[in-house]
Protein backbone atom coordinates (compact mmCIF):
# COMPACT_ATOMS: atom_id res chain seq x y z
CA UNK A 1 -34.24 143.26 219.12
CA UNK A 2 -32.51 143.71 222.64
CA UNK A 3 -29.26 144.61 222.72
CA UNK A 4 -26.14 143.40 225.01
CA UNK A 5 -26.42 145.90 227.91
CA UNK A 6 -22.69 145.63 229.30
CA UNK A 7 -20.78 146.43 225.65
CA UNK A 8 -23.38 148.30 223.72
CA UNK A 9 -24.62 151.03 225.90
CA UNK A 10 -24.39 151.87 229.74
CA UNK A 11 -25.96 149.08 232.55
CA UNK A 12 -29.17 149.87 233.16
CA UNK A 13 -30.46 150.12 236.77
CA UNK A 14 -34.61 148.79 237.98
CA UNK A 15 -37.58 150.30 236.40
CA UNK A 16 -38.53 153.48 237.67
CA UNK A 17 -42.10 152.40 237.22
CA UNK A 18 -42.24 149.35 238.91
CA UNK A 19 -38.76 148.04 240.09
CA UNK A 20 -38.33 145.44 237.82
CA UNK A 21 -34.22 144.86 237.60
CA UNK A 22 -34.00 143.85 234.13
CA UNK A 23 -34.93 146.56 231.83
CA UNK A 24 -33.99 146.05 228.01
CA UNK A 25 -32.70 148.40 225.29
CA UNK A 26 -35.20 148.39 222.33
CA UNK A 27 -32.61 150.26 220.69
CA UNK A 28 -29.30 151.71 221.18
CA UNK A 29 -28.77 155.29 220.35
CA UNK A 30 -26.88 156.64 217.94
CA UNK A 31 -25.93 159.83 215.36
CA UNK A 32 -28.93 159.15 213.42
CA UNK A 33 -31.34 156.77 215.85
CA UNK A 34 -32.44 157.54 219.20
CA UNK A 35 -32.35 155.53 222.22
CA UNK A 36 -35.23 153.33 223.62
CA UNK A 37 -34.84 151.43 227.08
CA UNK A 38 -38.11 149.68 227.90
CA UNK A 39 -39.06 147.43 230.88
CA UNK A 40 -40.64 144.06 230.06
CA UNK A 41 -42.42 143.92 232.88
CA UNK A 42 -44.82 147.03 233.31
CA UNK A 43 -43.93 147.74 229.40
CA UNK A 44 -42.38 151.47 230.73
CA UNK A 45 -40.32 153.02 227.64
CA UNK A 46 -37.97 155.90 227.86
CA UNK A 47 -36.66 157.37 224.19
CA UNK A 48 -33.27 159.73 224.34
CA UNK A 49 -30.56 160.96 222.76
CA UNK A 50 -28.34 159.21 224.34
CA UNK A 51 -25.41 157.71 221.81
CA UNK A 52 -23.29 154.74 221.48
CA UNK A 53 -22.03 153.65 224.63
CA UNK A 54 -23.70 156.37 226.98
CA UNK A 55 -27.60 154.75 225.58
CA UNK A 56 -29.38 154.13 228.46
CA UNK A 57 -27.73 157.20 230.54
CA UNK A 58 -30.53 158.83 230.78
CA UNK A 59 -32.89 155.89 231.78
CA UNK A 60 -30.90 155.78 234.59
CA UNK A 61 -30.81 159.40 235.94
CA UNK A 62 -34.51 158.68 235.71
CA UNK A 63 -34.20 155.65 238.08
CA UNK A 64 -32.28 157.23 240.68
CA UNK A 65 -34.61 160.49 240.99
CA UNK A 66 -36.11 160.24 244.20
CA UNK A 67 -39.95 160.34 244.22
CA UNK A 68 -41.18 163.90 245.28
CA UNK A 69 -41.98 164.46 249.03
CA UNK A 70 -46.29 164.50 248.84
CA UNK A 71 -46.96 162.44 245.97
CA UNK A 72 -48.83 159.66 245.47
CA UNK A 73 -49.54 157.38 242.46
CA UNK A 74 -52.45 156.26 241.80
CA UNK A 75 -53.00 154.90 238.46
CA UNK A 76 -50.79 153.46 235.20
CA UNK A 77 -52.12 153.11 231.65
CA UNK A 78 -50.48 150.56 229.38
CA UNK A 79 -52.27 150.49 226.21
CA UNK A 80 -55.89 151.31 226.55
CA UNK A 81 -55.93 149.44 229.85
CA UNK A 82 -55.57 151.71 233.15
CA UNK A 83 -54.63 150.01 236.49
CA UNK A 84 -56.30 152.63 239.56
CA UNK A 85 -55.96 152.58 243.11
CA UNK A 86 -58.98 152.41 244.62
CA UNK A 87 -60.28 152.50 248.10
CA UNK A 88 -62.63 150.27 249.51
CA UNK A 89 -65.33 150.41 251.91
CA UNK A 90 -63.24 148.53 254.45
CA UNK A 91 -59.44 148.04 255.05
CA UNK A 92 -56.62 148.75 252.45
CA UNK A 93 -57.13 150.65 249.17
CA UNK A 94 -57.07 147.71 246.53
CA UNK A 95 -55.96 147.70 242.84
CA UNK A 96 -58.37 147.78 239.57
CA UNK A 97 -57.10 146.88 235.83
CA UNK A 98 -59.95 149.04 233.67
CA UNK A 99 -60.45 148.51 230.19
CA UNK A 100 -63.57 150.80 228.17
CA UNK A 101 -66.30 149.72 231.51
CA UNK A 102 -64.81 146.54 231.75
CA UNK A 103 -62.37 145.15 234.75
CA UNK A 104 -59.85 142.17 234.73
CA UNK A 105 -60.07 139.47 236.79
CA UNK A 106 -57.40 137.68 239.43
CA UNK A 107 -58.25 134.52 236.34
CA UNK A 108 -56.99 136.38 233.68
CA UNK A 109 -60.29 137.32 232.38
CA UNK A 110 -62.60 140.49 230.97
CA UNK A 111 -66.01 140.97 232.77
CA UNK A 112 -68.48 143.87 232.93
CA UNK A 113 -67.27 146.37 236.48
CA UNK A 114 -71.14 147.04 238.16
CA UNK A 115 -71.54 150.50 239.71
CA UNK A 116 -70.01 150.53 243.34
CA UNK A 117 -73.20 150.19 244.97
CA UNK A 118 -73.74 147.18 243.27
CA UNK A 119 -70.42 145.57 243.71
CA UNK A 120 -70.58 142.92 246.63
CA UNK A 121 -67.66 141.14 248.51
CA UNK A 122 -67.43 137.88 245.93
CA UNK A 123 -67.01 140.86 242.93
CA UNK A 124 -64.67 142.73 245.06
CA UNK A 125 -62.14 139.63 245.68
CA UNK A 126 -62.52 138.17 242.19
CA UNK A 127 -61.28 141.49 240.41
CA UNK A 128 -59.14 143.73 242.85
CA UNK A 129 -55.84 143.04 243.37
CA UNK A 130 -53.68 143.80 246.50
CA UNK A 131 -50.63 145.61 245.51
CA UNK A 132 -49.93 147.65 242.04
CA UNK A 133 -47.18 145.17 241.26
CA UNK A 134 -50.12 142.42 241.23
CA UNK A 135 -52.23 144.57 239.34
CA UNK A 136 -49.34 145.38 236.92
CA UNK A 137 -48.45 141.90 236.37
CA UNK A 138 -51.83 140.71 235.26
CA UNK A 139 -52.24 143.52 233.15
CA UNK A 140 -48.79 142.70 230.86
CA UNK A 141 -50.10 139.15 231.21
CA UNK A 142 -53.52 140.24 229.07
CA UNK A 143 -50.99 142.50 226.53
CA UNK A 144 -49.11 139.44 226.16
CA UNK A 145 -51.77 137.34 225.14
CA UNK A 146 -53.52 140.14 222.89
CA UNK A 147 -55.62 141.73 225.26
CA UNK A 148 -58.41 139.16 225.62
């Protein structure tokens, strides 16, 4: 399924999702197929038109565009799972993985997300996770394992 990166399209830089440095080709492009460069890690795809040996060209004008001056991101969706940015009552804005009322936990496990007022500090440190990388992470970990 992947493909050899140095002879059968163009070396691909980091994820412009979440920096991983080993994105894959899914495909390489050619007359009649398009192009798909996807990252293992946050499970980012990219389809072109990019051909032969220039696949993966324009996954990598992609990576080098600098983020826009002002904005902020606050949320990914892989699947039917979204991972949010959320501030907190206290101290640093944390991470959430949301799935249909439901919230991962740092264990690798589903469990019902209460209403904010109801969510006290034990909730708050089992299921929020300090960076979007973390969040990220355990989020590909679920997908992985089927989403259980």
């Amino acid at each position: 399924m992947t493909a050899d990166t140095t002879t059968q399209g163009a070396s691909l830089l980091p994820c412009p999702f979440c920096g991983h440095d080993t994105p894959e080709f899914e495909r390489i492009g050619t007359s009649s197929q398009s192009c798909i460069v996807a990252c293992g890690n946050c499970g980012g795809r990219h389809e072109s038109g990019d051909e032969y040996l220039a696949s993966g060209t324009s996954w990598n004008r992609r990576a080098q565009a600098p983020a826009p001056q002002g904005i902020e991101v606050v949320a990914y969706v892989l699947g039917d799972i979204r991972i949010e940015k959320v501030v907190q009552k206290a101290g640093p804005s944390k991470w959430a993985v949301r799935r249909t009322g439901d919230v991962l936990n740092k264990t690798g496990g589903w469990e019902w997300e209460p209403s904010p007022s109801s969510r006290d500090e034990t909730f708050l440190e089992r299921c929020r996770f300090d960076s979007a990388e973390d969040a990220i992470h355990a989020a590909h970990g679920i997908t992985k394992r089927g989403g259980t």
